[in-house]
N, C-alpha and C. Protein backbone atom coordinates (compact mmCIF):
# COMPACT_ATOMS: atom_id res chain seq x y z
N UNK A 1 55.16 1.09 -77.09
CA UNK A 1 55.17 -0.09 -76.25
C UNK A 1 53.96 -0.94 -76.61
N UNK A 2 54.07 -2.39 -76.45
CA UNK A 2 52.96 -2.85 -77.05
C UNK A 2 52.04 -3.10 -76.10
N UNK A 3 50.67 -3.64 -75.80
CA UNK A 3 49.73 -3.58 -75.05
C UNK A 3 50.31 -4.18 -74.16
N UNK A 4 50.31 -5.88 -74.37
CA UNK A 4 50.50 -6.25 -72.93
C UNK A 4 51.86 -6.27 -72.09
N UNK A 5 52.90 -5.20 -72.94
CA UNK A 5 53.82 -4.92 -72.20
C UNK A 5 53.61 -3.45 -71.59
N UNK A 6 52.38 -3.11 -71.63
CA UNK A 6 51.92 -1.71 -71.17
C UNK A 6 51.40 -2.00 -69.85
N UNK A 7 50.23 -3.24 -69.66
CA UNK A 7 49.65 -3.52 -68.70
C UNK A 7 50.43 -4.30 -67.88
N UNK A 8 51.61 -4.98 -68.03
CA UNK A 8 52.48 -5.49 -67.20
C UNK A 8 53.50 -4.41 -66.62
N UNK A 9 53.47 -3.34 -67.46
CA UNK A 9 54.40 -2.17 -66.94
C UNK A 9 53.57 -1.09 -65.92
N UNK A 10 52.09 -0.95 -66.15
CA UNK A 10 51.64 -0.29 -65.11
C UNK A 10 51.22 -1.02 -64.16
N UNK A 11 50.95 -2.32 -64.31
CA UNK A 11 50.53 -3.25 -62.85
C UNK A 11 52.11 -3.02 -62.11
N UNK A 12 52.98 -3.57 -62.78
CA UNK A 12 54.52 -3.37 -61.82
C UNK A 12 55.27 -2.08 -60.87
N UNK A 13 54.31 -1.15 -61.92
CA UNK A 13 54.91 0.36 -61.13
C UNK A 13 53.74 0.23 -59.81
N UNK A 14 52.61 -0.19 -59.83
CA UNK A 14 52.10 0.01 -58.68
C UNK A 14 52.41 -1.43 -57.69
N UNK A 15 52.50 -2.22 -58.71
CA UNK A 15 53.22 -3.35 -57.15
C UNK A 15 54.88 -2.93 -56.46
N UNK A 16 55.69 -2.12 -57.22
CA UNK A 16 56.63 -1.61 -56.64
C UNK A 16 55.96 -0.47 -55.43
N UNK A 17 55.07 -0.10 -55.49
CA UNK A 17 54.47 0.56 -54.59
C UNK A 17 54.38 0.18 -53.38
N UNK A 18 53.45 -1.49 -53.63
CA UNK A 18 52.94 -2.26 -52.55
C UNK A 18 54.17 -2.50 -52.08
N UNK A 19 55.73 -2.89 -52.41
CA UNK A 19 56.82 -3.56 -51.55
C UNK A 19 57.31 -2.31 -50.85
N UNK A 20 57.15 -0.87 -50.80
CA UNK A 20 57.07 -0.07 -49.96
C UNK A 20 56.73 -0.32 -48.44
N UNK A 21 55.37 -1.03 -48.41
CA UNK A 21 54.29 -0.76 -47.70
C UNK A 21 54.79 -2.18 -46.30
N UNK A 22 56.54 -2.41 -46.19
CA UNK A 22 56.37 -3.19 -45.50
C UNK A 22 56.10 -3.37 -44.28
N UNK A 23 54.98 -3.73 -43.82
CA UNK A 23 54.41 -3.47 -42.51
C UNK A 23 54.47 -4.60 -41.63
N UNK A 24 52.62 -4.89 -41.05
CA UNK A 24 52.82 -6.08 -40.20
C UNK A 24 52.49 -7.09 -41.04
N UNK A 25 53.56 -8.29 -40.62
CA UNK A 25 53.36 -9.64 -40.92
C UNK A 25 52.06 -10.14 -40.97
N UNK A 26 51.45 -10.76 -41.91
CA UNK A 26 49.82 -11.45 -42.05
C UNK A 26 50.49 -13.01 -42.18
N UNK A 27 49.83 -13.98 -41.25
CA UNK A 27 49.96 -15.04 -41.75
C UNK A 27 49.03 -15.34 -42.99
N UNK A 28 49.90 -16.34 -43.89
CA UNK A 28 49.05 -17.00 -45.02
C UNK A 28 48.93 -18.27 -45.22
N UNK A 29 48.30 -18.98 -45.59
CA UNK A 29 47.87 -20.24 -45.66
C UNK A 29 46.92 -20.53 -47.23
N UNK A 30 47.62 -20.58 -48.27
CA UNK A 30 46.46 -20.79 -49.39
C UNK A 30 46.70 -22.10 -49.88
N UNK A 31 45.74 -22.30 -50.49
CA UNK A 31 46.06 -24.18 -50.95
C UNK A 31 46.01 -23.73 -52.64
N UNK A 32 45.31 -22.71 -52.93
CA UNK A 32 45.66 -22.15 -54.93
C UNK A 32 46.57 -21.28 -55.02
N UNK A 33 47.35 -21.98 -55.30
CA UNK A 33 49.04 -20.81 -55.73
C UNK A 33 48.66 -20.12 -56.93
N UNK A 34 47.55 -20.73 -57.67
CA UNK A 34 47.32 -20.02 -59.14
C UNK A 34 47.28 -18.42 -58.89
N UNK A 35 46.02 -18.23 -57.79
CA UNK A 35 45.41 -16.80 -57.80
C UNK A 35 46.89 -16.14 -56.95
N UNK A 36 47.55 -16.28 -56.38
CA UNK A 36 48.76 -15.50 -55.90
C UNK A 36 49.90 -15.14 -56.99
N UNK A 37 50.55 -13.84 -56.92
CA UNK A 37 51.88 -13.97 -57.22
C UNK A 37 51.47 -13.66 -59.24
N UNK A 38 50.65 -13.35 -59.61
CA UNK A 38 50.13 -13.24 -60.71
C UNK A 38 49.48 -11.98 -60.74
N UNK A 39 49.16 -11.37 -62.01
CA UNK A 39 48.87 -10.28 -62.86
C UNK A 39 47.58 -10.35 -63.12
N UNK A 40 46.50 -9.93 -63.05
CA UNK A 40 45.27 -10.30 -63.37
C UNK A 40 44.29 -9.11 -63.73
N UNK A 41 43.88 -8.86 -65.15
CA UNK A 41 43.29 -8.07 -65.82
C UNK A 41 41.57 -8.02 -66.30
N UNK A 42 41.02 -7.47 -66.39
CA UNK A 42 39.63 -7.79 -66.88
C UNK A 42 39.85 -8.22 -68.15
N UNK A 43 40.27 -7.19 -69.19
CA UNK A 43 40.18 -7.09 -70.35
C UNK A 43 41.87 -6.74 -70.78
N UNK A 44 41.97 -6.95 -72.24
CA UNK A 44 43.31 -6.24 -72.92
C UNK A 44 42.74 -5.03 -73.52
N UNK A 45 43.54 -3.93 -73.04
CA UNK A 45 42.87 -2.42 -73.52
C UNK A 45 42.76 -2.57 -75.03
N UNK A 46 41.88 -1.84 -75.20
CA UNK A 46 42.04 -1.32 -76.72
C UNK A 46 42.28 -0.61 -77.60
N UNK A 47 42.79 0.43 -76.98
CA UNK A 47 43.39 1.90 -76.88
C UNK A 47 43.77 2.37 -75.59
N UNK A 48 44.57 3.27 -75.74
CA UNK A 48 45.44 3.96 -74.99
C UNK A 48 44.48 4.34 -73.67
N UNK A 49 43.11 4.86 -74.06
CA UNK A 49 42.44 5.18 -72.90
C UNK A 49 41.46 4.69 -72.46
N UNK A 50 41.75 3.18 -73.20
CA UNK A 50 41.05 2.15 -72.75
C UNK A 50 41.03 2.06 -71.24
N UNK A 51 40.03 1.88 -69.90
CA UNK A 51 40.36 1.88 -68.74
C UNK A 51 40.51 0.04 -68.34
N UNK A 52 41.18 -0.12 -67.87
CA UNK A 52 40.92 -1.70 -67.40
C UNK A 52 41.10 -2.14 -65.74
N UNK A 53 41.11 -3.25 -65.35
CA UNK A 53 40.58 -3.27 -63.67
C UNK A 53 42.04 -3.98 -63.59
N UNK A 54 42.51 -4.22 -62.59
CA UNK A 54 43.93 -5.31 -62.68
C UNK A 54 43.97 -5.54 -61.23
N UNK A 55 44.20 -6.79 -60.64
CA UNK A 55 44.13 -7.61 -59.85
C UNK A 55 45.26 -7.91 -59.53
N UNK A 56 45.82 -8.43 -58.11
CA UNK A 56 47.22 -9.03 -57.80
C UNK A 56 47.76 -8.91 -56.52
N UNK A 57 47.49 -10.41 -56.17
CA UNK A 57 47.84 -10.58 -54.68
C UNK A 57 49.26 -11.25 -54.41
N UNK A 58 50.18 -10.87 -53.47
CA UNK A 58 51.89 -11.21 -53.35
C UNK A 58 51.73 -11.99 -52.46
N UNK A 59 52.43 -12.46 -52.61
CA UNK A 59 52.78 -14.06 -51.19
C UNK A 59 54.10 -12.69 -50.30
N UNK A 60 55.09 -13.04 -50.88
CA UNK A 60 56.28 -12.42 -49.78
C UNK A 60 55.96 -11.17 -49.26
N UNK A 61 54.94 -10.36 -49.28
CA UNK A 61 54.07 -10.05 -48.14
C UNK A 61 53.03 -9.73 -48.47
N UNK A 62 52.26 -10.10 -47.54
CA UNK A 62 50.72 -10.27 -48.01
C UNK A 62 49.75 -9.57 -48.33
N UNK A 63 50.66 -8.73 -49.22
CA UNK A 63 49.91 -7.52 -49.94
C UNK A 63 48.96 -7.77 -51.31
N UNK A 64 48.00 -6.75 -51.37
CA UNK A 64 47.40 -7.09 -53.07
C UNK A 64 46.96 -5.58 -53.13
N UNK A 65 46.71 -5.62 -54.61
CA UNK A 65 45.77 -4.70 -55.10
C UNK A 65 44.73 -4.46 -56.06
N UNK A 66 44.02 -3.50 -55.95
CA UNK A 66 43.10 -3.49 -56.78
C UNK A 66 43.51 -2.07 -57.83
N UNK A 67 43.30 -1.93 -58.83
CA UNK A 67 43.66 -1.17 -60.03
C UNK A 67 43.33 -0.72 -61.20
N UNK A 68 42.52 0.59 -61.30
CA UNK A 68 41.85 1.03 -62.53
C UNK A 68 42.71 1.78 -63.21
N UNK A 69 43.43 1.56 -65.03
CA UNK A 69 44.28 2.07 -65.09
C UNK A 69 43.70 2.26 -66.47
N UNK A 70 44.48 3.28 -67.40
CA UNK A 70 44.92 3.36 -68.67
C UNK A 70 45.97 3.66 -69.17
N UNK A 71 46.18 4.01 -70.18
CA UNK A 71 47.94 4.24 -70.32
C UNK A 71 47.93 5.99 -69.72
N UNK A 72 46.80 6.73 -69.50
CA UNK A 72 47.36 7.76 -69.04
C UNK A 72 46.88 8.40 -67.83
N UNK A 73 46.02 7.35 -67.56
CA UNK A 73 44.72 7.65 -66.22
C UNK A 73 45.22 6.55 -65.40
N UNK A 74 44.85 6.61 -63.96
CA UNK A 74 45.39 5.35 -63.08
C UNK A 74 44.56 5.79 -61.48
N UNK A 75 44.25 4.99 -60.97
CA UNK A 75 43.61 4.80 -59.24
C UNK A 75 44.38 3.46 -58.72
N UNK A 76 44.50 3.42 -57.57
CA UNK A 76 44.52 2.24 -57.15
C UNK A 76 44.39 1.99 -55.63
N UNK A 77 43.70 0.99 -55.19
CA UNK A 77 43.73 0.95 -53.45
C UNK A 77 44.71 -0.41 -53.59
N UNK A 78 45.76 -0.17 -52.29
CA UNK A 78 46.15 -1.37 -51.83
C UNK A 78 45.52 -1.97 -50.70
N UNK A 79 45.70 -3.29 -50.29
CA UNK A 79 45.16 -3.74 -49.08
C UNK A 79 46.35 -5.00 -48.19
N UNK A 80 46.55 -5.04 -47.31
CA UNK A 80 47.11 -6.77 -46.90
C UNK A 80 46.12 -7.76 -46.66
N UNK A 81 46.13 -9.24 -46.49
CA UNK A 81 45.53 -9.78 -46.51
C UNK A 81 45.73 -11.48 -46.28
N UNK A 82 44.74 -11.95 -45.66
CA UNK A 82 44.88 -13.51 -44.79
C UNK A 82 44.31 -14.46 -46.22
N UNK A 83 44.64 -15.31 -46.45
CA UNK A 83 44.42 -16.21 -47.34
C UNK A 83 44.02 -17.79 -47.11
N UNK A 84 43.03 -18.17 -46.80
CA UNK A 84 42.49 -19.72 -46.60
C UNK A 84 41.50 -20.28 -47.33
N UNK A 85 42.43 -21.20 -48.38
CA UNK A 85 41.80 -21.52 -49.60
C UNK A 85 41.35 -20.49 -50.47
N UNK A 86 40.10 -20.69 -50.99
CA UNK A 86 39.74 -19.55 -51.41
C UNK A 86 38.88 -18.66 -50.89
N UNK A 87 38.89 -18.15 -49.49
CA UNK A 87 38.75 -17.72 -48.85
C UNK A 87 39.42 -16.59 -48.52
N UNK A 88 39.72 -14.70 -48.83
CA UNK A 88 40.59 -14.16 -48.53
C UNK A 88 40.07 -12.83 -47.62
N UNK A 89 40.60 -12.38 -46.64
CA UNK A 89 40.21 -11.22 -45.71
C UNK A 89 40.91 -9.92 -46.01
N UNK A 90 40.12 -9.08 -46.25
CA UNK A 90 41.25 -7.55 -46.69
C UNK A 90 41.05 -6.85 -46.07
N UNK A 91 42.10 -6.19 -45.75
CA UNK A 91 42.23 -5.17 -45.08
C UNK A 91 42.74 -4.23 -46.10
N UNK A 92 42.11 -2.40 -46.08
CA UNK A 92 42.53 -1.56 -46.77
C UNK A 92 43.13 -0.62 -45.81
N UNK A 93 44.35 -0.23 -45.67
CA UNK A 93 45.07 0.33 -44.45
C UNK A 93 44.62 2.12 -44.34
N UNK A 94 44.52 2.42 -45.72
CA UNK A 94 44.23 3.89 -46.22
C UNK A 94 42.71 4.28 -45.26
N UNK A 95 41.46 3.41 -45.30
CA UNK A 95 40.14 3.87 -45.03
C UNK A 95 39.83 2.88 -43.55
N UNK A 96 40.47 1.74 -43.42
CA UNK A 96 40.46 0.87 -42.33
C UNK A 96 39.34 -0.27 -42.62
N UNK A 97 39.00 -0.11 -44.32
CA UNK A 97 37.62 -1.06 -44.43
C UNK A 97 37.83 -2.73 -44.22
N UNK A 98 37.55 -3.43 -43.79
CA UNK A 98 37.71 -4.92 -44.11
C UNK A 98 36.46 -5.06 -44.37
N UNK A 99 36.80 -6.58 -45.50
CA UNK A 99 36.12 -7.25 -46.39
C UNK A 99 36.51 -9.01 -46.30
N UNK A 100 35.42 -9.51 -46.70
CA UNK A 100 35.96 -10.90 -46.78
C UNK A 100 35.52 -11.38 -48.23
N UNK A 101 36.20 -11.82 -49.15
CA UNK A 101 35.86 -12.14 -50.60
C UNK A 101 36.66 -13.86 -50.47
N UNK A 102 36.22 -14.49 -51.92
CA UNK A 102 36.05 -15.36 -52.73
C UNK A 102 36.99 -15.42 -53.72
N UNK A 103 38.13 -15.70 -54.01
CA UNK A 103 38.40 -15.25 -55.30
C UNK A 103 39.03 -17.02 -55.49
N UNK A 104 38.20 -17.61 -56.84
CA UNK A 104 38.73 -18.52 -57.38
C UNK A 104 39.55 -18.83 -59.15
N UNK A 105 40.33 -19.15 -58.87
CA UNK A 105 41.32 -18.98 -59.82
C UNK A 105 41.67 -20.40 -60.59
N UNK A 106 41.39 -20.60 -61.65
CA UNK A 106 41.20 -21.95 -62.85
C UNK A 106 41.92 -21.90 -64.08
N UNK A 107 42.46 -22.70 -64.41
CA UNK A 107 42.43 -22.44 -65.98
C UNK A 107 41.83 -22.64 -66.68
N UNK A 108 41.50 -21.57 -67.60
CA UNK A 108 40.45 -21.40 -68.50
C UNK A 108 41.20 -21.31 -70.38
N UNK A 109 40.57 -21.46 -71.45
CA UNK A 109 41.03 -20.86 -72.89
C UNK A 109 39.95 -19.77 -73.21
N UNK A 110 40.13 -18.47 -72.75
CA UNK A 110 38.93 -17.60 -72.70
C UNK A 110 39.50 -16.25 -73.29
N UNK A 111 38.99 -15.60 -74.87
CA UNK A 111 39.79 -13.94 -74.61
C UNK A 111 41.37 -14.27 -74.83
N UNK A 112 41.46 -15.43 -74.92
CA UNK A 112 43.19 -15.65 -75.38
C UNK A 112 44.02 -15.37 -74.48
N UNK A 113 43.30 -15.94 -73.27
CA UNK A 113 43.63 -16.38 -71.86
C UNK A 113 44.00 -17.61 -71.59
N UNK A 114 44.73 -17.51 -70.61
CA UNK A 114 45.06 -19.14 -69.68
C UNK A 114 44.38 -19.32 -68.31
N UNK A 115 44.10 -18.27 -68.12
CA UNK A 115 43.58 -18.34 -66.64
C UNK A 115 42.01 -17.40 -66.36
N UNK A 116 41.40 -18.12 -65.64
CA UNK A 116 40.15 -17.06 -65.16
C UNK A 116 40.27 -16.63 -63.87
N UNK A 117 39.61 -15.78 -63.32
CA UNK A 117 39.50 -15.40 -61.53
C UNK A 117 38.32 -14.99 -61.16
N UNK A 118 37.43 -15.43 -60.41
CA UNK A 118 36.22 -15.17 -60.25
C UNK A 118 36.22 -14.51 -58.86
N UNK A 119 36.19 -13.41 -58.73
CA UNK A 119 36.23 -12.63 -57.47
C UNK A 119 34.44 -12.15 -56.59
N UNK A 120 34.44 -12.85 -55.87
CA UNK A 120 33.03 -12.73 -54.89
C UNK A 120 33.40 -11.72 -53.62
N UNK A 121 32.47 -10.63 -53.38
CA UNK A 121 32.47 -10.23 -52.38
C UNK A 121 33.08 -8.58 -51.98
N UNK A 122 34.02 -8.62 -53.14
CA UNK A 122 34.36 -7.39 -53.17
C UNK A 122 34.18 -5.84 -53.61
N UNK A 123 34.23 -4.57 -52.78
CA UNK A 123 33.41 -3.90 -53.28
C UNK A 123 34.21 -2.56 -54.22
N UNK A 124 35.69 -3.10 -54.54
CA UNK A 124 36.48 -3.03 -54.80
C UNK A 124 36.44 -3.60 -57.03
N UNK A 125 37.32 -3.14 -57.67
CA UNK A 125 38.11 -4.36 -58.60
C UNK A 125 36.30 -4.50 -59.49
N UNK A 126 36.25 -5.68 -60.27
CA UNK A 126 35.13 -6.38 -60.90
C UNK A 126 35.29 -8.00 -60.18
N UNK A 127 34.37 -8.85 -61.23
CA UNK A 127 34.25 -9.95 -60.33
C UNK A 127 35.27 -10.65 -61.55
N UNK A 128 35.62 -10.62 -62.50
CA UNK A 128 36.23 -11.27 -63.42
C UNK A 128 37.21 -10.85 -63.95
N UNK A 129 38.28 -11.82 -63.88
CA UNK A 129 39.56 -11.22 -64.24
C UNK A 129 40.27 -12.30 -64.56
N UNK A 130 41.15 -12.13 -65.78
CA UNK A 130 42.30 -13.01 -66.86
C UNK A 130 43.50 -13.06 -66.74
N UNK A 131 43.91 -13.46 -66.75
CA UNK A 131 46.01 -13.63 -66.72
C UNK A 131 46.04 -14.58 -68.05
N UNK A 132 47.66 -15.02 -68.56
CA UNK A 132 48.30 -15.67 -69.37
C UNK A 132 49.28 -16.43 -68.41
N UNK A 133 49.93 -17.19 -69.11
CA UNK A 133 51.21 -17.62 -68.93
C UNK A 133 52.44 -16.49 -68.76
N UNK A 134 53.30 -16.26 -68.05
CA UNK A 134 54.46 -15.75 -68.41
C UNK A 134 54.25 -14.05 -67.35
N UNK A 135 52.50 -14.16 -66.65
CA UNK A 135 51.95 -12.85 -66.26
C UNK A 135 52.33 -13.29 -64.48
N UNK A 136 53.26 -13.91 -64.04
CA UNK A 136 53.95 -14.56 -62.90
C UNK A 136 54.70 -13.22 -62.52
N UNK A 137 54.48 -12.85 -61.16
CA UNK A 137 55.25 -11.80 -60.17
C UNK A 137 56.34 -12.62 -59.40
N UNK A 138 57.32 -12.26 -59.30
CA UNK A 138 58.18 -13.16 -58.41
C UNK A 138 58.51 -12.58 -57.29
N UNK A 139 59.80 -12.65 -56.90
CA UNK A 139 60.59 -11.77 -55.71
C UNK A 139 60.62 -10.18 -56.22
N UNK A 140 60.72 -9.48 -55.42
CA UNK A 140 60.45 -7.89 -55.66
C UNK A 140 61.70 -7.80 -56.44
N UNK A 141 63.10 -8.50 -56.16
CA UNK A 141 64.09 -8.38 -57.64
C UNK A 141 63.38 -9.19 -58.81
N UNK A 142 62.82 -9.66 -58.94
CA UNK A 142 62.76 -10.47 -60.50
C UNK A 142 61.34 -9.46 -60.63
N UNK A 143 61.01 -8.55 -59.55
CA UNK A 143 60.01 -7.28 -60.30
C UNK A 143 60.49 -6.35 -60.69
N UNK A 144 61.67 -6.10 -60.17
CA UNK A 144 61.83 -4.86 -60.36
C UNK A 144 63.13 -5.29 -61.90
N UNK A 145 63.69 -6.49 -62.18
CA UNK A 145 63.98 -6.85 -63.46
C UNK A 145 62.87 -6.59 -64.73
N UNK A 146 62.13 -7.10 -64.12
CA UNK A 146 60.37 -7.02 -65.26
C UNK A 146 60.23 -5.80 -65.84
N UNK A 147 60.54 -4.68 -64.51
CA UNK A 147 60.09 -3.26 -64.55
C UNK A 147 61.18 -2.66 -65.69
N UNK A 148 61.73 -3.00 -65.52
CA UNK A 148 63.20 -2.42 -66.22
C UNK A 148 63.23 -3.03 -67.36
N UNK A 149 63.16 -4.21 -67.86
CA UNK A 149 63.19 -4.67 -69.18
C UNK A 149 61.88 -3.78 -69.71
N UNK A 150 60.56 -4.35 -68.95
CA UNK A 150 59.51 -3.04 -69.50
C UNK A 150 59.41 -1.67 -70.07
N UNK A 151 60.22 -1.32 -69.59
CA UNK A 151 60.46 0.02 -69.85
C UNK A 151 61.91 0.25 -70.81
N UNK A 152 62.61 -0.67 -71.11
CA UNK A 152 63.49 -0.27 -72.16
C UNK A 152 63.07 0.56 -73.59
């Protein structure tokens, strides 16, 4: 499998996780659609046991996560979460911690990137994290399509 169909295939198995987790309704309110609904990585591994951080907050419920993975090692906390501007509140349901972070999201040409994410506040994840074009989460069917072409 090639890299970044590796890191789109283990971010997806754990956001199929998060659409498990359907709980209570969070209202949302964001004015940057960039940082939602997207894939967001520190780095592109460089080997198999390369570890990398991966980022990714859902609109259709207001879930995200945070994610240390390799192709054969993996952690991850989920959290839900309120969104105003760039302004976001987390809740981690597992430990009961809340947090309030920063995360701003731009386009950048960086690392052979389209996008940057500058994450403040969290004690969670790193503060910097990349996406591309085409690294778009949709409806939990057009994820769980992703998941499945991924894995052919």
């Amino acid at each position: 499998m090639k890299k970044p169909l590796f890191v789109l295939a283990l971010v997806a198995i754990a956001i199929v996780t998060v659409w498990k987790l359907r709980g209570h309704s969070v209202s949302v309110s964001v004015e940057d659609k960039l940082l939602q609904d997207r894939i967001w990585i520190d780095h592109m591994p460089r080997n198999d046991r390369d570890m990398i951080n991966v980022f990714a907050a859902l609109t259709e419920q207001p879930v995200g996560i945070f994610q240390a993975a390799s192709q054969w090692k993996g952690a991850y906390e989920i959290f839900r979460y309120e969104a105003n501007g760039d302004e976001m509140r987390l809740v981690f349901p597992q430990t009961g911690d809340r947090e309030k972070i920063t995360a701003k999201a731009r386009r950048c040409s960086e690392r052979g990137m389209d996008y940057c994410l500058e994450v403040d506040g969290a004690s969670r994840g790193v503060k910097r994290y990349y996406s591309r074009k085409g690294w778009e989460v949709g409806t939990q069917r057009q994820l769980s399509t992703k998941l499945e072409e991924l894995t052919k």
